[in-house]
N, C-alpha and C. Protein backbone atom coordinates (compact mmCIF):
# COMPACT_ATOMS: atom_id res chain seq x y z
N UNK A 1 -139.28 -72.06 -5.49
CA UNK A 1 -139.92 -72.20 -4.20
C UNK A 1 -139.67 -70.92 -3.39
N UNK A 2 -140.64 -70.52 -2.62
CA UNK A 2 -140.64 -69.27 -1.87
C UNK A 2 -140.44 -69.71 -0.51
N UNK A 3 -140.00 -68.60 0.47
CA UNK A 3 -140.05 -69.18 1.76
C UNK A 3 -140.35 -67.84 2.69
N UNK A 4 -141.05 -67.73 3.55
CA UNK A 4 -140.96 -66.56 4.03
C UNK A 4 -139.44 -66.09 5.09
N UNK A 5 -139.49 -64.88 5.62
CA UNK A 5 -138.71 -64.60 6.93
C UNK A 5 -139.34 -64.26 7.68
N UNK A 6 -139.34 -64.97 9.35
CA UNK A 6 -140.26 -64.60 10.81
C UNK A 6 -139.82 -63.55 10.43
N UNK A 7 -139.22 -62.76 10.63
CA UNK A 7 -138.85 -61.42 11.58
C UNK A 7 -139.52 -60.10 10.68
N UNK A 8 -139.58 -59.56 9.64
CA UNK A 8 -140.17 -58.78 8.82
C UNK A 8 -141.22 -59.28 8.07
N UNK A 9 -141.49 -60.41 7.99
CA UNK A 9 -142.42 -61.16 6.80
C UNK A 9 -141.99 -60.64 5.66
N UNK A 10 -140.73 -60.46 5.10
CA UNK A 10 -140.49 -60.35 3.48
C UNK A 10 -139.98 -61.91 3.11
N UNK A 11 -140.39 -62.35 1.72
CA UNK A 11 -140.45 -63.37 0.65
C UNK A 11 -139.08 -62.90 0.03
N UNK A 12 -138.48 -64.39 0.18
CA UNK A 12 -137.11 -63.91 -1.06
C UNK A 12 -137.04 -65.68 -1.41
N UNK A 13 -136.35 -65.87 -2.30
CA UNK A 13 -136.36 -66.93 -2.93
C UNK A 13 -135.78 -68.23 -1.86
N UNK A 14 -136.21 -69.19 -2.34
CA UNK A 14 -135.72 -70.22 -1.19
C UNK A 14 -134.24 -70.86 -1.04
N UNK A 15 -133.64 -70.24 -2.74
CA UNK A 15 -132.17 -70.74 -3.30
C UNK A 15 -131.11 -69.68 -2.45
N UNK A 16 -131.65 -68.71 -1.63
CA UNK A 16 -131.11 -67.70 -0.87
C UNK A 16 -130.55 -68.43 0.83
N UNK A 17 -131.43 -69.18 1.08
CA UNK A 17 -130.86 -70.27 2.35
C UNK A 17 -129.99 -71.36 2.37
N UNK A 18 -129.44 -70.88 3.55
CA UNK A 18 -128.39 -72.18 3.26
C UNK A 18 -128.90 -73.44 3.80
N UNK A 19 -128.36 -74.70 2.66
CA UNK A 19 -128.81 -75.51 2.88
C UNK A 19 -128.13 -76.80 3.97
N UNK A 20 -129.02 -77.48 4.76
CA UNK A 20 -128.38 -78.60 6.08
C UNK A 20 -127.46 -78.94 5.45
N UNK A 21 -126.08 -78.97 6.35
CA UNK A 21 -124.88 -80.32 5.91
C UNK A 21 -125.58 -81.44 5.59
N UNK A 22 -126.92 -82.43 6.48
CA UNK A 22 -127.01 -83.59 5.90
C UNK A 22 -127.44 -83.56 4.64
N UNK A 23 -128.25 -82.49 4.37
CA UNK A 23 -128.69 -82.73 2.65
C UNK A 23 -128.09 -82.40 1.64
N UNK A 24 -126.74 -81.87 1.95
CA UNK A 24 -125.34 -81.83 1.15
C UNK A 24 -125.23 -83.01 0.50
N UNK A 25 -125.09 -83.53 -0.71
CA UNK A 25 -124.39 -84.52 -1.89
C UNK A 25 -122.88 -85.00 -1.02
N UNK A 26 -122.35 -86.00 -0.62
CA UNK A 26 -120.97 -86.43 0.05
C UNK A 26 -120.33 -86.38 -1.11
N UNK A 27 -119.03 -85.95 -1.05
CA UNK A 27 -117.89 -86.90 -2.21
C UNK A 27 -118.36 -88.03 -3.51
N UNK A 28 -118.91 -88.92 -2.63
CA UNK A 28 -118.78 -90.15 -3.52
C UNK A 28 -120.42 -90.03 -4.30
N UNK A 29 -121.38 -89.30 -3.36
CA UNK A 29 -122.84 -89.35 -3.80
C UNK A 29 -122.75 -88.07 -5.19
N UNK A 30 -121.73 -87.53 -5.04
CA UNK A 30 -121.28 -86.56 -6.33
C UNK A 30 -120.36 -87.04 -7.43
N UNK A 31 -119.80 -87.92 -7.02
CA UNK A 31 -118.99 -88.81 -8.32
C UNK A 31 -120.39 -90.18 -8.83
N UNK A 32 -121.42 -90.44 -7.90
CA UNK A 32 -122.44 -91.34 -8.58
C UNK A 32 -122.78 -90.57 -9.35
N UNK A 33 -123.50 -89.40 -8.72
CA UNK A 33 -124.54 -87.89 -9.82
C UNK A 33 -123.48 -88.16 -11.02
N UNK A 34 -122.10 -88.18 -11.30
CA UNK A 34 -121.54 -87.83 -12.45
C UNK A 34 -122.00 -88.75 -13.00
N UNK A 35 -121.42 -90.03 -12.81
CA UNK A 35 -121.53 -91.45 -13.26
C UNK A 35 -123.01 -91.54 -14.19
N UNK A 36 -124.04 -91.71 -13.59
CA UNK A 36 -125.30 -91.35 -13.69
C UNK A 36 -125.56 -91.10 -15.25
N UNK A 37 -125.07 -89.16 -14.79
CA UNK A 37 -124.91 -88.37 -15.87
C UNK A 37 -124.26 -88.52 -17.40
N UNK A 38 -123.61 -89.36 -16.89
CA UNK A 38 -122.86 -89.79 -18.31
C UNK A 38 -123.12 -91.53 -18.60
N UNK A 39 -124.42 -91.83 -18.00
CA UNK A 39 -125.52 -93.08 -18.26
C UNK A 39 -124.48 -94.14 -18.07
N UNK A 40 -123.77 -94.58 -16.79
CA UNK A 40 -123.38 -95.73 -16.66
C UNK A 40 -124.15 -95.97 -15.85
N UNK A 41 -124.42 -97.36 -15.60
CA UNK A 41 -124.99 -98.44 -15.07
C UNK A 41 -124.36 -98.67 -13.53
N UNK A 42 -125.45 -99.18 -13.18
CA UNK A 42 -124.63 -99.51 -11.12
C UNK A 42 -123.76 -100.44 -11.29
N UNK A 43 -123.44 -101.33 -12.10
CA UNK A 43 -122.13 -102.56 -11.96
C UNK A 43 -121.45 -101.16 -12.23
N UNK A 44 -121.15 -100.67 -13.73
CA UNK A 44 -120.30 -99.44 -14.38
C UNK A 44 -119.66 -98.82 -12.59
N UNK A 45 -120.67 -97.82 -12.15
CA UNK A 45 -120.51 -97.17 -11.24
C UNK A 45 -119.60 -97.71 -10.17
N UNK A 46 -119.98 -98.85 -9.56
CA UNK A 46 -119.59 -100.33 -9.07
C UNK A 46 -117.83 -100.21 -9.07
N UNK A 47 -117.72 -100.88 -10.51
CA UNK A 47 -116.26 -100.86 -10.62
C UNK A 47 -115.25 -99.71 -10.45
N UNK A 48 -116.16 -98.93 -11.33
CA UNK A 48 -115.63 -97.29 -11.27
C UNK A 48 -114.67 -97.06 -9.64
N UNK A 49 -115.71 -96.66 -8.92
CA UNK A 49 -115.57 -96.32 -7.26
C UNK A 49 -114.67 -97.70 -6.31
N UNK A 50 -114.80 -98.78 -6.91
CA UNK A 50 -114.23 -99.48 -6.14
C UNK A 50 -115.26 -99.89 -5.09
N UNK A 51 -116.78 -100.21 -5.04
CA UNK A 51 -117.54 -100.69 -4.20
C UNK A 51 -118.81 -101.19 -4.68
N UNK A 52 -119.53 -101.97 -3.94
CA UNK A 52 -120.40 -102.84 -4.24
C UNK A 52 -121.52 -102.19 -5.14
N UNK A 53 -122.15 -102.92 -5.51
CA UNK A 53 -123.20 -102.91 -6.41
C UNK A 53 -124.61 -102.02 -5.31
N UNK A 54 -124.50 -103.14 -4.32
CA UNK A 54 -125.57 -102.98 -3.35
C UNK A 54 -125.14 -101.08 -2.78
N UNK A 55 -123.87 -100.89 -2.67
CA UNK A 55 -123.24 -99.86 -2.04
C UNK A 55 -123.50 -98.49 -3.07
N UNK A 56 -123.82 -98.59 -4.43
CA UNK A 56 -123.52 -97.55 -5.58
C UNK A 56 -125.22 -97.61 -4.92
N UNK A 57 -125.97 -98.38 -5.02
CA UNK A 57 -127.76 -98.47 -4.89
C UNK A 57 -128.26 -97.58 -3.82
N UNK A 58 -127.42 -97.37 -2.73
CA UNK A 58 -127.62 -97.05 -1.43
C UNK A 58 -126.96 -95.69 -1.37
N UNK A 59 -126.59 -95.29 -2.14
CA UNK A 59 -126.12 -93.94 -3.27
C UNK A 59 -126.94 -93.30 -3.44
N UNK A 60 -127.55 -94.11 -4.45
CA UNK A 60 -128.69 -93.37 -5.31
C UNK A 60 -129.82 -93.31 -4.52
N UNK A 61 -130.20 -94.22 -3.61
CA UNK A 61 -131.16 -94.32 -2.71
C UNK A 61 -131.15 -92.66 -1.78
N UNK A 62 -129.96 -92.27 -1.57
CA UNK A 62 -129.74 -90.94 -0.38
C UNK A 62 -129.53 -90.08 -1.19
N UNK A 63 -128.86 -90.06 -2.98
CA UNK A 63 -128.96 -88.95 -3.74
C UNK A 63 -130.60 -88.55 -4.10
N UNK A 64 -131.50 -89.42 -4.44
CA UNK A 64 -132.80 -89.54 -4.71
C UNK A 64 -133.56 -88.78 -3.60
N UNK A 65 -132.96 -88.65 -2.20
CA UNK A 65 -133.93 -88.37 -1.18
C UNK A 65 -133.45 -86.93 -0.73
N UNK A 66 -131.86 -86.59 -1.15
CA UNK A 66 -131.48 -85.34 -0.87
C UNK A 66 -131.61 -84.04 -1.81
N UNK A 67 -131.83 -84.71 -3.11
CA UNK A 67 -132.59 -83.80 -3.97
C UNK A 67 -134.01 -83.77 -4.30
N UNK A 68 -134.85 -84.82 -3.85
CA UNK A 68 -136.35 -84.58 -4.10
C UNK A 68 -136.59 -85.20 -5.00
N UNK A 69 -136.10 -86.05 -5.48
CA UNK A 69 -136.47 -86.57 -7.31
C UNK A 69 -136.56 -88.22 -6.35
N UNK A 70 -137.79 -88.69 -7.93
CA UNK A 70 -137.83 -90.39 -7.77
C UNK A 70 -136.65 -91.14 -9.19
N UNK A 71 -136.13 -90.44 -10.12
CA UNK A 71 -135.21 -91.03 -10.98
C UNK A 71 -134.10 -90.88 -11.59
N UNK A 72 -133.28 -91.51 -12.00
CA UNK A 72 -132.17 -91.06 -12.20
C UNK A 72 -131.58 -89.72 -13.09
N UNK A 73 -133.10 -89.55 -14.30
CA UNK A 73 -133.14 -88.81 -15.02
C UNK A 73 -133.30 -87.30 -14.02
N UNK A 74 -134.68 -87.45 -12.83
CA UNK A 74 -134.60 -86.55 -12.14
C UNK A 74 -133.43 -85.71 -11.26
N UNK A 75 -132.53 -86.87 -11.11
CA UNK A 75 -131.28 -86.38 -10.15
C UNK A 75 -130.06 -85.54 -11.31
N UNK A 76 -129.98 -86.24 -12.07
CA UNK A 76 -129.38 -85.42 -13.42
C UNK A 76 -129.35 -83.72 -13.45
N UNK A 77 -131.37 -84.01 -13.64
CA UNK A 77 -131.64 -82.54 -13.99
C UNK A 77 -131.62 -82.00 -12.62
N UNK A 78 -131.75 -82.37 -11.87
CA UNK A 78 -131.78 -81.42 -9.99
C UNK A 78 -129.81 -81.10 -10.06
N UNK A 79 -129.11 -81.59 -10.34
CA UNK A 79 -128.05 -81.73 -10.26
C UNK A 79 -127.20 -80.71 -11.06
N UNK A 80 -127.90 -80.42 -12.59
CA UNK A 80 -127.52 -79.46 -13.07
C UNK A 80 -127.98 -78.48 -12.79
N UNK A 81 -129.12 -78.40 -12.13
CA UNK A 81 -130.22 -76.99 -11.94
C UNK A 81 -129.52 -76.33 -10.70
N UNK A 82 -128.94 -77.39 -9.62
CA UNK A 82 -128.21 -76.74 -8.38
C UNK A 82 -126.68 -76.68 -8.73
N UNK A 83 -126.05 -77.06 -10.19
CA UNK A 83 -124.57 -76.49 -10.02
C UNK A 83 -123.84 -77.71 -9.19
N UNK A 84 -124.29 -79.06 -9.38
CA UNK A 84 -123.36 -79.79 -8.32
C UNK A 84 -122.55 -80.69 -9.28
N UNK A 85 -123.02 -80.94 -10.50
CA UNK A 85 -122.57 -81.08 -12.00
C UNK A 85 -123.12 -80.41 -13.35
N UNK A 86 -122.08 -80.49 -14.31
CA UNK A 86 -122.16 -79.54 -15.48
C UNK A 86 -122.66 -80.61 -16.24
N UNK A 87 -123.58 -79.70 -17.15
CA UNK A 87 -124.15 -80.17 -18.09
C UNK A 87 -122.83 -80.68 -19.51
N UNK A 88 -122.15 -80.21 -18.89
CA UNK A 88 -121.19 -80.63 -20.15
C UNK A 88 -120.48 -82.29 -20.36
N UNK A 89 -120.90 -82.75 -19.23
CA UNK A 89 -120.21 -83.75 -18.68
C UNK A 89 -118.41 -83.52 -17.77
């Protein structure tokens, strides 16, 4: 993605801006991305973290909307593409 700059009109990449605190991944919305990643399930996740089912959902609901993706597979790959987890597991 490109973005311009007001002040000179030069184009530099959009991965060059820093991005809002709110659309920062929290703590726990970065231990779901792991979870995820290594294909556990929302009960899995659930127990994991120590919180509800409904609570891991409402996770994925704000991880889904802070990276741009509609699936879990999508948040994976947005996740490795921005460095917020390794592909290695």
């Amino acid at each position: 993605m490109i973005q311009q700059v007001a002040l000179d009109n030069v184009i530099v990449p959009f991965d060059l801006f820093p991005v809002n605190n709110r659309d920062k991944l929290t703590e726990t919305e970065v231990k779901v991305l792991h979870y995820i990643a290594l294909e556990k399930t929302n009960d899995d996740i659930a127990q994991l973290l120590f919180i509800s089912k409904r609570t891991v959902e409402h996770h994925l609901t704000s991880i889904f909307r802070k990276l741009g993706v509609q699936t879990r597979v999508g948040a994976v790959v947005e996740g490795i593409r921005r460095g917020i987890i390794s592909a290695n597991g």
